[in-house]
Protein backbone atom coordinates (compact mmCIF):
# COMPACT_ATOMS: atom_id res chain seq x y z
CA UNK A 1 0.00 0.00 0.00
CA UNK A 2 1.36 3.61 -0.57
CA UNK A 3 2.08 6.01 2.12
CA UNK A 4 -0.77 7.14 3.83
CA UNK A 5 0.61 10.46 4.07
CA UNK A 6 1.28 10.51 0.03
CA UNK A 7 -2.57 9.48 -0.42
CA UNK A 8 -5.33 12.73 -0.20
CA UNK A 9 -8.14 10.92 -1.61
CA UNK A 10 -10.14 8.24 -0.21
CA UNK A 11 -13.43 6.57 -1.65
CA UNK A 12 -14.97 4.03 0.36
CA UNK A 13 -17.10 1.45 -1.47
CA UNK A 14 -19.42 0.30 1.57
CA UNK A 15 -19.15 3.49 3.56
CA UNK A 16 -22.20 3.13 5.75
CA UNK A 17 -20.83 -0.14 7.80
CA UNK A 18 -19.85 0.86 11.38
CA UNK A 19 -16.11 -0.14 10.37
CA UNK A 20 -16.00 1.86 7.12
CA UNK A 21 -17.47 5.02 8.59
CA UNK A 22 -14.56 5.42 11.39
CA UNK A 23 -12.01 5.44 9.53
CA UNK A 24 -14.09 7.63 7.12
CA UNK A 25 -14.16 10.31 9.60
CA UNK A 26 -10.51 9.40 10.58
CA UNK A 27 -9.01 10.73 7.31
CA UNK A 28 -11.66 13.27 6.82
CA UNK A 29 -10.71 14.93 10.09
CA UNK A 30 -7.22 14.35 9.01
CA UNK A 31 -7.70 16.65 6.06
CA UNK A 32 -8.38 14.63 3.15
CA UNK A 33 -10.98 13.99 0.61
CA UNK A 34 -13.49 11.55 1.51
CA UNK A 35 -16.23 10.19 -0.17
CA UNK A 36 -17.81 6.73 -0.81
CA UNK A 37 -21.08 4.48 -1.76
CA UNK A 38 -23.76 2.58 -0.17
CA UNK A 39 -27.03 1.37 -0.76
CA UNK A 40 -29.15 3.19 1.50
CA UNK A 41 -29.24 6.42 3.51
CA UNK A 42 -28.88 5.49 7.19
CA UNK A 43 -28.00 7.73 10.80
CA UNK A 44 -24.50 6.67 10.13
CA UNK A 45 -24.25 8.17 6.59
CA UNK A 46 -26.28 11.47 7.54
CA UNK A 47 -23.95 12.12 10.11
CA UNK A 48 -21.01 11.15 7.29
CA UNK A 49 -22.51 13.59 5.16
CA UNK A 50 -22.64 16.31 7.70
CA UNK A 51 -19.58 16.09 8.41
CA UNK A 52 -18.63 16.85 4.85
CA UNK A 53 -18.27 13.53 3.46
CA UNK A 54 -19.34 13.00 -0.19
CA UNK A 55 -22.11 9.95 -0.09
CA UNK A 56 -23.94 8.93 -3.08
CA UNK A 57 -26.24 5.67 -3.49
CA UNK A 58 -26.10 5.00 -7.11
CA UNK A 59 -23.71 2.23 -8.20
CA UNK A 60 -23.59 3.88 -11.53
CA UNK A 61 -20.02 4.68 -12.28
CA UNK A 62 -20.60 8.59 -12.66
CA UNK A 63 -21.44 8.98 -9.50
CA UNK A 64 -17.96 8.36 -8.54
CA UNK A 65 -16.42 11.98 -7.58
CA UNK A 66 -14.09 13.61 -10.42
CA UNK A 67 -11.47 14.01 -6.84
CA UNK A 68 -11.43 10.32 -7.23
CA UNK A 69 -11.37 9.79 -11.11
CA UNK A 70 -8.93 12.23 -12.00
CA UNK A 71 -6.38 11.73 -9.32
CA UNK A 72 -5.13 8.04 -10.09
CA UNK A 73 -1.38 8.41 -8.40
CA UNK A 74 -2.56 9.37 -4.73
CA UNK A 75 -6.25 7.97 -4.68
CA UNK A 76 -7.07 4.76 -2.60
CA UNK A 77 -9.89 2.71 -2.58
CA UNK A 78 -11.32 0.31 0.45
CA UNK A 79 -13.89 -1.89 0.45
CA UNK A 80 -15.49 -4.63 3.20
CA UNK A 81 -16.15 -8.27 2.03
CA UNK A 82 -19.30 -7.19 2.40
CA UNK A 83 -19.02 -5.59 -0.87
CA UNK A 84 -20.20 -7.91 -3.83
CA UNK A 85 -17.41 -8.42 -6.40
CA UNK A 86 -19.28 -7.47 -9.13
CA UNK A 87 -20.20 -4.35 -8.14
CA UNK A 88 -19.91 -1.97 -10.36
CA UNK A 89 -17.95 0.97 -8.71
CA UNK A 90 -15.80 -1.51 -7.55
CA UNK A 91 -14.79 -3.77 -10.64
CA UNK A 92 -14.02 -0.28 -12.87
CA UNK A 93 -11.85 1.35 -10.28
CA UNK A 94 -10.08 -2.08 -9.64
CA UNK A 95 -10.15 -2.02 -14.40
CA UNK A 96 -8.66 1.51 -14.10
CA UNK A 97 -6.14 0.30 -11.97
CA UNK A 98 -6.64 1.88 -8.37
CA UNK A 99 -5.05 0.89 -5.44
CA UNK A 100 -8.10 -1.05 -4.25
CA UNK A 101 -7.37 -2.81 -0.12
CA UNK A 102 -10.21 -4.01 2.54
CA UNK A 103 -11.00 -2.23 5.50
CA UNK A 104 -8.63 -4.74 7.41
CA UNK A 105 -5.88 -3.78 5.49
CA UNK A 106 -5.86 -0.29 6.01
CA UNK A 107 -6.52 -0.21 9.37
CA UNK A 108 -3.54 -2.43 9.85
CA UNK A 109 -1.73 -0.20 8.28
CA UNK A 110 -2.55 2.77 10.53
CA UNK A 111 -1.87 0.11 13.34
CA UNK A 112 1.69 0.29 12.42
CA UNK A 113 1.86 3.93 12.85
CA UNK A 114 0.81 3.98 16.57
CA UNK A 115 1.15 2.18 19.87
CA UNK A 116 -1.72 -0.32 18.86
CA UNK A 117 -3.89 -1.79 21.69
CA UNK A 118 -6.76 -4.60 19.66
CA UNK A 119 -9.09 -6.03 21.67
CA UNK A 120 -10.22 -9.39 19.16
CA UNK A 121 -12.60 -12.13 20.40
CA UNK A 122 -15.92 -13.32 19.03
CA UNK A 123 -17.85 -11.38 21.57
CA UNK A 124 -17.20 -8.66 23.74
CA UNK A 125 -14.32 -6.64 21.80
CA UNK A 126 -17.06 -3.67 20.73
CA UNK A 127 -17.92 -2.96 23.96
CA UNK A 128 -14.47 -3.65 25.49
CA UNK A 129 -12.75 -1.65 22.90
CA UNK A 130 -15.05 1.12 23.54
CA UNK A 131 -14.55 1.13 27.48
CA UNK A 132 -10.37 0.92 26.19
CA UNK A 133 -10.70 4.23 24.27
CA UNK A 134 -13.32 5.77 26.79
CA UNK A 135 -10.55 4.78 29.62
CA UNK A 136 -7.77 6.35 27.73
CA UNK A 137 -9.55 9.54 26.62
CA UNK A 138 -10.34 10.30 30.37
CA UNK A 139 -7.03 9.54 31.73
CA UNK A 140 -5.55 11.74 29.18
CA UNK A 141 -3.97 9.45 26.82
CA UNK A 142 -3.37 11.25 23.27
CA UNK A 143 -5.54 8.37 21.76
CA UNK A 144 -7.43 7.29 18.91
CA UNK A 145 -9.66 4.88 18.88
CA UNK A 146 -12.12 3.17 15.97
CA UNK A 147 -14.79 1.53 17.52
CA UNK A 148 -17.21 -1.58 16.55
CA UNK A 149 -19.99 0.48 17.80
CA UNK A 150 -21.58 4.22 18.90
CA UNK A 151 -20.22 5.30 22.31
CA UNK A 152 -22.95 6.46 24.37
CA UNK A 153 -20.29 9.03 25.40
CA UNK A 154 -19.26 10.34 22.22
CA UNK A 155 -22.39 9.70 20.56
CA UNK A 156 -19.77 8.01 17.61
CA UNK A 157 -17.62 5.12 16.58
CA UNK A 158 -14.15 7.18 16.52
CA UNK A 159 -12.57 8.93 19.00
CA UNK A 160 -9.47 11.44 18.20
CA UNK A 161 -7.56 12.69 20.77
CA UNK A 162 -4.14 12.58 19.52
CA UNK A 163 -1.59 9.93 17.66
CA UNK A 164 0.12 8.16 20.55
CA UNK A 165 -1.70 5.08 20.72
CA UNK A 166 -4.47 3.38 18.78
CA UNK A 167 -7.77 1.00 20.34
CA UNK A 168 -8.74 -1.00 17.62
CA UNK A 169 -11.30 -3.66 17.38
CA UNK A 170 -9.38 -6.65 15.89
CA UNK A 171 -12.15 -8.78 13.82
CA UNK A 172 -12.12 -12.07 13.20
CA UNK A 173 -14.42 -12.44 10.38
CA UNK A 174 -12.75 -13.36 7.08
CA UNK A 175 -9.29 -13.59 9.41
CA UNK A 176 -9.15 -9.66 9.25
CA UNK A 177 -7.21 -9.49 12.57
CA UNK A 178 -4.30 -10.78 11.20
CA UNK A 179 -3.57 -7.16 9.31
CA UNK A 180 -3.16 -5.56 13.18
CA UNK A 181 -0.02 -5.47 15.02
CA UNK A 182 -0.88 -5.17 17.98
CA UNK A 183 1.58 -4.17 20.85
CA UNK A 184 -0.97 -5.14 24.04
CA UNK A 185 -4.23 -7.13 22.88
CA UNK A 186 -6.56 -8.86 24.48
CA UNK A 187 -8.81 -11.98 23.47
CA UNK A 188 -12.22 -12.16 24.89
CA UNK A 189 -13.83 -14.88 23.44
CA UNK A 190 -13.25 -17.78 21.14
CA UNK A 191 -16.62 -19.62 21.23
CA UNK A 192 -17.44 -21.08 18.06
CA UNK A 193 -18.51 -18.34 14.80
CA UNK A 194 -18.03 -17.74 11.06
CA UNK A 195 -18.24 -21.37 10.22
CA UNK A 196 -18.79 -20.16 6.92
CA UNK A 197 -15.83 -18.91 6.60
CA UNK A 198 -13.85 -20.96 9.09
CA UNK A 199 -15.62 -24.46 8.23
CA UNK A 200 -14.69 -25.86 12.00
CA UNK A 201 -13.98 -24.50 15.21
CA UNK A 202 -10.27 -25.70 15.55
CA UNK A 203 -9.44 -23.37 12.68
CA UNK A 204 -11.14 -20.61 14.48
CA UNK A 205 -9.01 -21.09 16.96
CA UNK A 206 -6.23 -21.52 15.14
CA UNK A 207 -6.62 -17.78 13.76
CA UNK A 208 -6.57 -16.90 17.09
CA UNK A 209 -3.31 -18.25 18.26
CA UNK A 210 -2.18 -16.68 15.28
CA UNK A 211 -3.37 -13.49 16.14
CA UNK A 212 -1.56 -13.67 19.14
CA UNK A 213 1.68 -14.66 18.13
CA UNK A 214 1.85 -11.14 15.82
CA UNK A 215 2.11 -9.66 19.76
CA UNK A 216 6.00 -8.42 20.23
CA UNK A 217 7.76 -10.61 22.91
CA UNK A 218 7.87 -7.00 24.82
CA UNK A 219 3.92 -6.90 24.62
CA UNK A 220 1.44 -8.63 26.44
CA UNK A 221 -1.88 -10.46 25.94
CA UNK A 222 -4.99 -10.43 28.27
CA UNK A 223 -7.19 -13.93 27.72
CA UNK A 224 -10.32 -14.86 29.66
CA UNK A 225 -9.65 -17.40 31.86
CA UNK A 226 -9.92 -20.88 30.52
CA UNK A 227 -9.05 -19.89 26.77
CA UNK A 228 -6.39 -22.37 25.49
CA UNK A 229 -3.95 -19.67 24.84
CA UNK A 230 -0.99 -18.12 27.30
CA UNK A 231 -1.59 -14.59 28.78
CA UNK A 232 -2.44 -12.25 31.79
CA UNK A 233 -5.89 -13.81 32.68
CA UNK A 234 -9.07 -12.31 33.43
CA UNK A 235 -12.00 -13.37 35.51
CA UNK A 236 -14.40 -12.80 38.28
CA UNK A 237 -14.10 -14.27 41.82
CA UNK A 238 -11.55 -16.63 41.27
CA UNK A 239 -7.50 -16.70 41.01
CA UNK A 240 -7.41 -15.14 37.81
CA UNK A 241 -4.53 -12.41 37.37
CA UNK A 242 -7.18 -9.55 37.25
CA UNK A 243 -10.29 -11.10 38.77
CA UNK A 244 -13.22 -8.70 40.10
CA UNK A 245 -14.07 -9.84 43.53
CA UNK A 246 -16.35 -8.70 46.26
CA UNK A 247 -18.90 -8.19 44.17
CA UNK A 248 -22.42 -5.78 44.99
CA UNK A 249 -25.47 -4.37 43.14
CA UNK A 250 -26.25 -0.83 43.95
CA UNK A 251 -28.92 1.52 42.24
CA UNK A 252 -28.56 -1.16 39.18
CA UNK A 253 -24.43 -0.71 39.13
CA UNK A 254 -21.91 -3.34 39.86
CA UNK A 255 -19.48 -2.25 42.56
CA UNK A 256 -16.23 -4.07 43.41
CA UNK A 257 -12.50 -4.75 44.12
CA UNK A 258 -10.21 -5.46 41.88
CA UNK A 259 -6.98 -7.56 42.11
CA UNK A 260 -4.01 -6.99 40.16
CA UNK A 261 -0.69 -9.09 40.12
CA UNK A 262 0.46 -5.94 42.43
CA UNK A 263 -2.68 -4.42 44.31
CA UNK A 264 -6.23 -4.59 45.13
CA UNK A 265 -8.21 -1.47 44.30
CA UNK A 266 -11.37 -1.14 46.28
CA UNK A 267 -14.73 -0.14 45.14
CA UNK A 268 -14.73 0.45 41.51
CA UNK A 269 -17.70 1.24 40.05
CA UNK A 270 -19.49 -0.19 36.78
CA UNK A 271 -22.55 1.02 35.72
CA UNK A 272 -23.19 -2.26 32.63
CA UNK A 273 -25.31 -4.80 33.88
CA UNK A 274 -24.24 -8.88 33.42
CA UNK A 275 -20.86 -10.99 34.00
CA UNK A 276 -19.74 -10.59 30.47
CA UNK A 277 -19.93 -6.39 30.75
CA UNK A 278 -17.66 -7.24 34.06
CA UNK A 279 -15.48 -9.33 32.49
CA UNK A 280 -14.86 -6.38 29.54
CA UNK A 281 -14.64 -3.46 31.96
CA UNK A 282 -11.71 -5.52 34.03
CA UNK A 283 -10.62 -6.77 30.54
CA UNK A 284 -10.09 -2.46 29.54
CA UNK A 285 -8.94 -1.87 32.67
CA UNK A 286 -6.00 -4.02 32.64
CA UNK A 287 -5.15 -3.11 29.49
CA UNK A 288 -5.06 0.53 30.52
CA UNK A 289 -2.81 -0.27 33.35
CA UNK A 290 -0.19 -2.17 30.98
CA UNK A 291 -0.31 0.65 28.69
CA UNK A 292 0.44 3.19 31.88
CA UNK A 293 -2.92 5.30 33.02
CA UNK A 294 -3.24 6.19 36.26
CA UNK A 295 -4.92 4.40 38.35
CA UNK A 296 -6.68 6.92 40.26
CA UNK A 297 -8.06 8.59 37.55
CA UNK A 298 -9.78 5.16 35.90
CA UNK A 299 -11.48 4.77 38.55
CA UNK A 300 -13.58 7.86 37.75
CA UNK A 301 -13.12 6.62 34.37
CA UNK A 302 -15.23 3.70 34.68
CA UNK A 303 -17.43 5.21 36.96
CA UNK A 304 -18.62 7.47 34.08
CA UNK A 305 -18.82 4.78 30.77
CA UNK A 306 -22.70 5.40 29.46
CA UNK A 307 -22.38 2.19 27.03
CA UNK A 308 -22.42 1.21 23.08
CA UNK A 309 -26.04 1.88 21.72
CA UNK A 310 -27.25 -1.59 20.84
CA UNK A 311 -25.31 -3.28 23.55
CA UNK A 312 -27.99 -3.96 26.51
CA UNK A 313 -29.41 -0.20 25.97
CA UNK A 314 -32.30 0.69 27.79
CA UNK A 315 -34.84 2.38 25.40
CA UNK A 316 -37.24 2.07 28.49
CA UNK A 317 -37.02 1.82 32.16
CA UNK A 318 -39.00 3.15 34.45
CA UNK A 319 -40.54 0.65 37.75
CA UNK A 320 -43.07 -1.10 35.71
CA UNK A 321 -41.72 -1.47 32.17
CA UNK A 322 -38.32 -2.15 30.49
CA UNK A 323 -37.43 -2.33 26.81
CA UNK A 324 -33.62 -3.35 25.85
CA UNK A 325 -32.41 -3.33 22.41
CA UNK A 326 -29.46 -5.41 22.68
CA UNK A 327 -27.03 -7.02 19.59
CA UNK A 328 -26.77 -10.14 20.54
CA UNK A 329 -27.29 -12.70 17.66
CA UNK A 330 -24.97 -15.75 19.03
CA UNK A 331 -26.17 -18.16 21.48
CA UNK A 332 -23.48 -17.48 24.36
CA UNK A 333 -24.26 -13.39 23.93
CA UNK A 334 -28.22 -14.11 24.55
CA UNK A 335 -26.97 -16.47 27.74
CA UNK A 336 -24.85 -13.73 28.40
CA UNK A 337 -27.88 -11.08 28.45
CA UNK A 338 -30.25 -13.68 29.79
CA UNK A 339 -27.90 -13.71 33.07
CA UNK A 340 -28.13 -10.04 33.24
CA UNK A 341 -31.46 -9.21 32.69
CA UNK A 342 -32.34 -12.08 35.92
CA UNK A 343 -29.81 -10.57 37.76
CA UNK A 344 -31.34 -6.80 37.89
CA UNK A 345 -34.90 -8.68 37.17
CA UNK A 346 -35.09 -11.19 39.10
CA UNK A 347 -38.95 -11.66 39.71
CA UNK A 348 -39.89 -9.92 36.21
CA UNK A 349 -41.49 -11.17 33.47
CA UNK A 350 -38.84 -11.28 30.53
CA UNK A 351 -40.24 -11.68 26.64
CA UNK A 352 -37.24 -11.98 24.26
CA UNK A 353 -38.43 -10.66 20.53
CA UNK A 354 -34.88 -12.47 18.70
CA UNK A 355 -34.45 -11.58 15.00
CA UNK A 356 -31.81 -14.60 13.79
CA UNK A 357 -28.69 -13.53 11.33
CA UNK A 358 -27.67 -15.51 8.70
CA UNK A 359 -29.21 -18.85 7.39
CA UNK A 360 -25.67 -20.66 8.12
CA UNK A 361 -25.43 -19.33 11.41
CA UNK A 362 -28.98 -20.45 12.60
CA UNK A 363 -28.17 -23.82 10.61
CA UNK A 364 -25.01 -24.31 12.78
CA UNK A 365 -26.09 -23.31 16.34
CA UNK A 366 -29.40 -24.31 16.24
CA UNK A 367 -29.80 -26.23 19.35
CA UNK A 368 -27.36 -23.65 21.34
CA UNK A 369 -29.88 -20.88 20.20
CA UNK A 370 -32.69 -22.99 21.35
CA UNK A 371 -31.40 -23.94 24.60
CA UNK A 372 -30.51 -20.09 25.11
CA UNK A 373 -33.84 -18.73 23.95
CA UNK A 374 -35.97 -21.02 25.82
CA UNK A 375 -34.67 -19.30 29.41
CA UNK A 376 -36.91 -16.76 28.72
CA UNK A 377 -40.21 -16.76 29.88
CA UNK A 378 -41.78 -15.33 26.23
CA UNK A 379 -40.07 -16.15 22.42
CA UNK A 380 -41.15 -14.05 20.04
CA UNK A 381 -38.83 -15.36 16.76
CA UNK A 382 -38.61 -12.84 13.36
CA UNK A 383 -37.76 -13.99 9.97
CA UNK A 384 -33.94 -14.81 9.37
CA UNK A 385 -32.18 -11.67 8.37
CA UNK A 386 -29.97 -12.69 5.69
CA UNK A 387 -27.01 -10.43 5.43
CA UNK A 388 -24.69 -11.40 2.52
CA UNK A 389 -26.60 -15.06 2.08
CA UNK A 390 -29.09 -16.66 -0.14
CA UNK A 391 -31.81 -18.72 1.50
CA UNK A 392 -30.39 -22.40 2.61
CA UNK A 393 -33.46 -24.82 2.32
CA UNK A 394 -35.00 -26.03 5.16
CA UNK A 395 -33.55 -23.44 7.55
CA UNK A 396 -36.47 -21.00 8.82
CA UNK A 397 -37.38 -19.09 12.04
CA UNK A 398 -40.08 -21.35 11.83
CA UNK A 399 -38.28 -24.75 12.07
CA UNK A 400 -35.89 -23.04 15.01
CA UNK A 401 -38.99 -22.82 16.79
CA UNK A 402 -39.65 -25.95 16.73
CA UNK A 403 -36.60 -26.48 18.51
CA UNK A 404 -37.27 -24.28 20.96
CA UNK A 405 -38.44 -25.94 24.60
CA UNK A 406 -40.29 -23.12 26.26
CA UNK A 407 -44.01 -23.35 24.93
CA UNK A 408 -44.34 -19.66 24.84
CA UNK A 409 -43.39 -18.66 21.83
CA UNK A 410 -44.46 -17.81 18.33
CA UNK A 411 -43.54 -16.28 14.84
CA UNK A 412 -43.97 -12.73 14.16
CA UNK A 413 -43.75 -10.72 11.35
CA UNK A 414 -42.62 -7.07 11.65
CA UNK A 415 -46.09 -5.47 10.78
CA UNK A 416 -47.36 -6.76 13.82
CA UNK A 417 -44.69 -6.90 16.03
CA UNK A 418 -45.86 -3.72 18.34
CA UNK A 419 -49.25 -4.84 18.65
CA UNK A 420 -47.90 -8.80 19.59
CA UNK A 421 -46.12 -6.71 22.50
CA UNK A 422 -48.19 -4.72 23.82
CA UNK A 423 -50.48 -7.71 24.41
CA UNK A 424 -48.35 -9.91 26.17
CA UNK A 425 -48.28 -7.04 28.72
CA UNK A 426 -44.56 -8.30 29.77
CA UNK A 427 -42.51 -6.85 32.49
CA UNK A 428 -39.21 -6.33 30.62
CA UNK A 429 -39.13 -6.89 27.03
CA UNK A 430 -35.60 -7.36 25.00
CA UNK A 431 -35.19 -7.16 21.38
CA UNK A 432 -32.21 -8.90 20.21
CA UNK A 433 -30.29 -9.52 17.18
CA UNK A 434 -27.52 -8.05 14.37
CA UNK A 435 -29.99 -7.59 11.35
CA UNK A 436 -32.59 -4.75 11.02
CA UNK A 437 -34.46 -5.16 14.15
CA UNK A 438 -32.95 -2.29 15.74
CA UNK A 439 -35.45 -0.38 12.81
CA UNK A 440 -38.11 -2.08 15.13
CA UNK A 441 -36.88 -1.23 18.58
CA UNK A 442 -37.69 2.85 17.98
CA UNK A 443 -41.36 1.74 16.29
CA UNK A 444 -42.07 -0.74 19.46
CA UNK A 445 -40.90 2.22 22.06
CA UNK A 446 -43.49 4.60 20.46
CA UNK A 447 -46.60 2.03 20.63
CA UNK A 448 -45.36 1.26 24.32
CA UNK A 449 -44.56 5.05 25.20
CA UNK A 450 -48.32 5.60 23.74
CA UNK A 451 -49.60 3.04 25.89
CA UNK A 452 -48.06 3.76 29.00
């Protein structure tokens, strides 16, 4: 790839993704051209747009800026696998011969340029990464940070403070982690995903301990405890290097100690509900502390995280009615909410409205997502959202329900997915998966705002 500093024009094909528009907004505030494609007009490419940012949603080849076409030598061009390789824009800049990479590669290239800390795993690292950079930010750090999600803080996916050191969110999906050198990284998760791409979980794995052999031997990796992998490890209540213990709910927050290889420091305070948002605050936290913040000041640090919209974020909650819109769409992330929503809730009434992602992906955890949905006292089950696949035959939302044990539950299509709800007259309602349904969660609030 050329210099970065050489290149003053950017065109992202894809823009829109959460990925794409970060480092959109990276190189736009940075002082460069930007501009790119995508399908539809969404929040994320308004707020691209107002920032500046040249968007267009044709795939017709003269919509492609003349700052793009006419400037061949110092023009690049980045695209997600997402992108369809027949796409028009894509295949005539690729004929004209652009310097075409993925997202993956040139964020691996900007991971060179900094002190890089990647959180990876195959759950966890959006909301991890996000407490990393939120961490950093407050303690001072001259950080930049490109996030898998909106900060409720920042209200966006990038953070620029200065050029120091870099959070990134290392992805495992189509091996993309394997651009980042990381200098600290952590690895929160390696349950099995992506069989698609990975065809069994040993090679999954495999990328993993790949991944964190690219670590300098003066770095250091953070692991949950139990991974089959060497590193610092992390855990709650048991001998784990960094391990939360004396553990307390108050006002809905977690408060507790937590012990270091060299101290205990009393009474933190997290304001995420569940074990796996503990297990990525202590996750950030040590991380922090290997990279050198203060310890005092990330304290008040975590004290004041908000959250990542779409990450167990309360659209409702008042004493009798709670609505979470949450992006779970694995089995061990709706455990992982399950567990929380019992713990603040324990003698409320919980229906879970799941939209699935991916035919594949329902194909090959069907049981786990059955087992996992079935804790709830209510199923409401959408239509498969289908992402980048064609339909697989014989995989529906309606034979996963089959599969599902708890007897309350039932297929719903979105038209009458507000009115479903406000019959069931549920306690806490929780809306969960990757696809569209977070289009849903804003027309559900309004019907149960109306009928409140």
């Amino acid at each position: 790839m050329k210099d970065l500093n050489h290149i003053q024009h950017f065109y992202f094909i894809g823009i829109g993704g959460i990925g794409m528009s970060a480092l959109a907004r990276y190189f736009k505030a940075k002082g460069k051209f930007v501009g790119g494609y995508d399908r539809t007009p969404t929040e994320l490419t308004n707020t691209l747009e107002s920032k500046g940012i040249e968007v267009n949603f044709s795939e017709n080849i003269a919509a492609i800026p003349p700052e793009i076409l006419d400037n061949l030598s110092n023009s690049l061009i980045v695209y997600t696998p997402a992108v369809p390789k027949d796409q028009p824009q894509f295949t005539f800049l690729k004929e004209k011969n652009f310097e075409v990479v993925k997202r993956a590669e040139l964020l691996g290239v900007i991971s060179k340029q900094m002190y890089c800390l990647a959180v990876a795993g195959t759950h966890g690292k959006t909301t991890t990464s996000a407490i990393l950079g939120h961490l950093l930010k407050e303690t001072g750090a001259k950080v930049t940070a490109f996030l898998g999600g909106i900060s409720e803080d920042i209200q966006s996916n990038l953070i620029m403070q200065g050029d120091e050191v870099v959070v990134v969110e290392a992805d495992e999906f189509d091996r993309s982690f394997l651009n980042i050198s990381p200098d600290i990284a952590a690895i929160t998760s390696m349950d099995a995903d992506h069989l698609d791409i990975y065809g069994d979980k040993s090679e999954l794995e495999r990328s993993f301990r790949d991944f964190a052999a690219k670590i300098p031997h003066e770095g250091r990796l953070f692991i949950k405890n139990g991974l089959p992998l060497e590193g610092s490890t992390i855990g709650i209540n048991d001998e784990s290097d960094f391990s939360a213990q004396n553990i307390s709910i108050e006002e809905g927050s977690y408060v507790f100690d937590l012990k270091t290889p060299s101290e205990i420091i009393q009474n933190l305070k997290f304001n995420l509900p569940g074990n796996h948002n503990l297990l990525n605050a202590i996750t950030a936290l040590a991380m922090a502390m290997e990279y050198g913040s203060p310890t005092d000041g990330l304290a008040r640090a975590l004290f004041s995280f908000k959250g990542v919209q779409r990450r167990f974020s309360y659209k409702i909650k008042t004493d009798n009615l709670v609505l979470i819109d949450d992006y779970a769409h694995h089995p061990a992330e709706i455990s992982a909410v399950h567990q929380a929503i019992r713990e603040m809730y324990p003698n409320k009434q919980i229906l879970a409205v799941f939209q699935p992602h991916l035919f594949s992906r329902t194909r090959d955890f069907a049981e786990d997502f059955a087992s996992s949905l079935s804790n709830f006292d209510k199923v409401f089950l959408l239509d498969i959202y289908p992402a980048r696949e064609l339909p697989i035959e014989g995989i529906s939302s309606a034979w996963l329900l089959d599969k599902i044990s708890n007897s309350q539950k039932s297929l719903v299509q979105k038209k009458d997915l507000s009115e479903k709800i406000l019959a069931e007259n549920a306690d806490v309602v929780v809306m969960l998966g990757a696809g569209d349904i977070g289009v849903e969660v804003e027309k559900v609030k309004k019907a149960l705002l109306h009928e409140a």
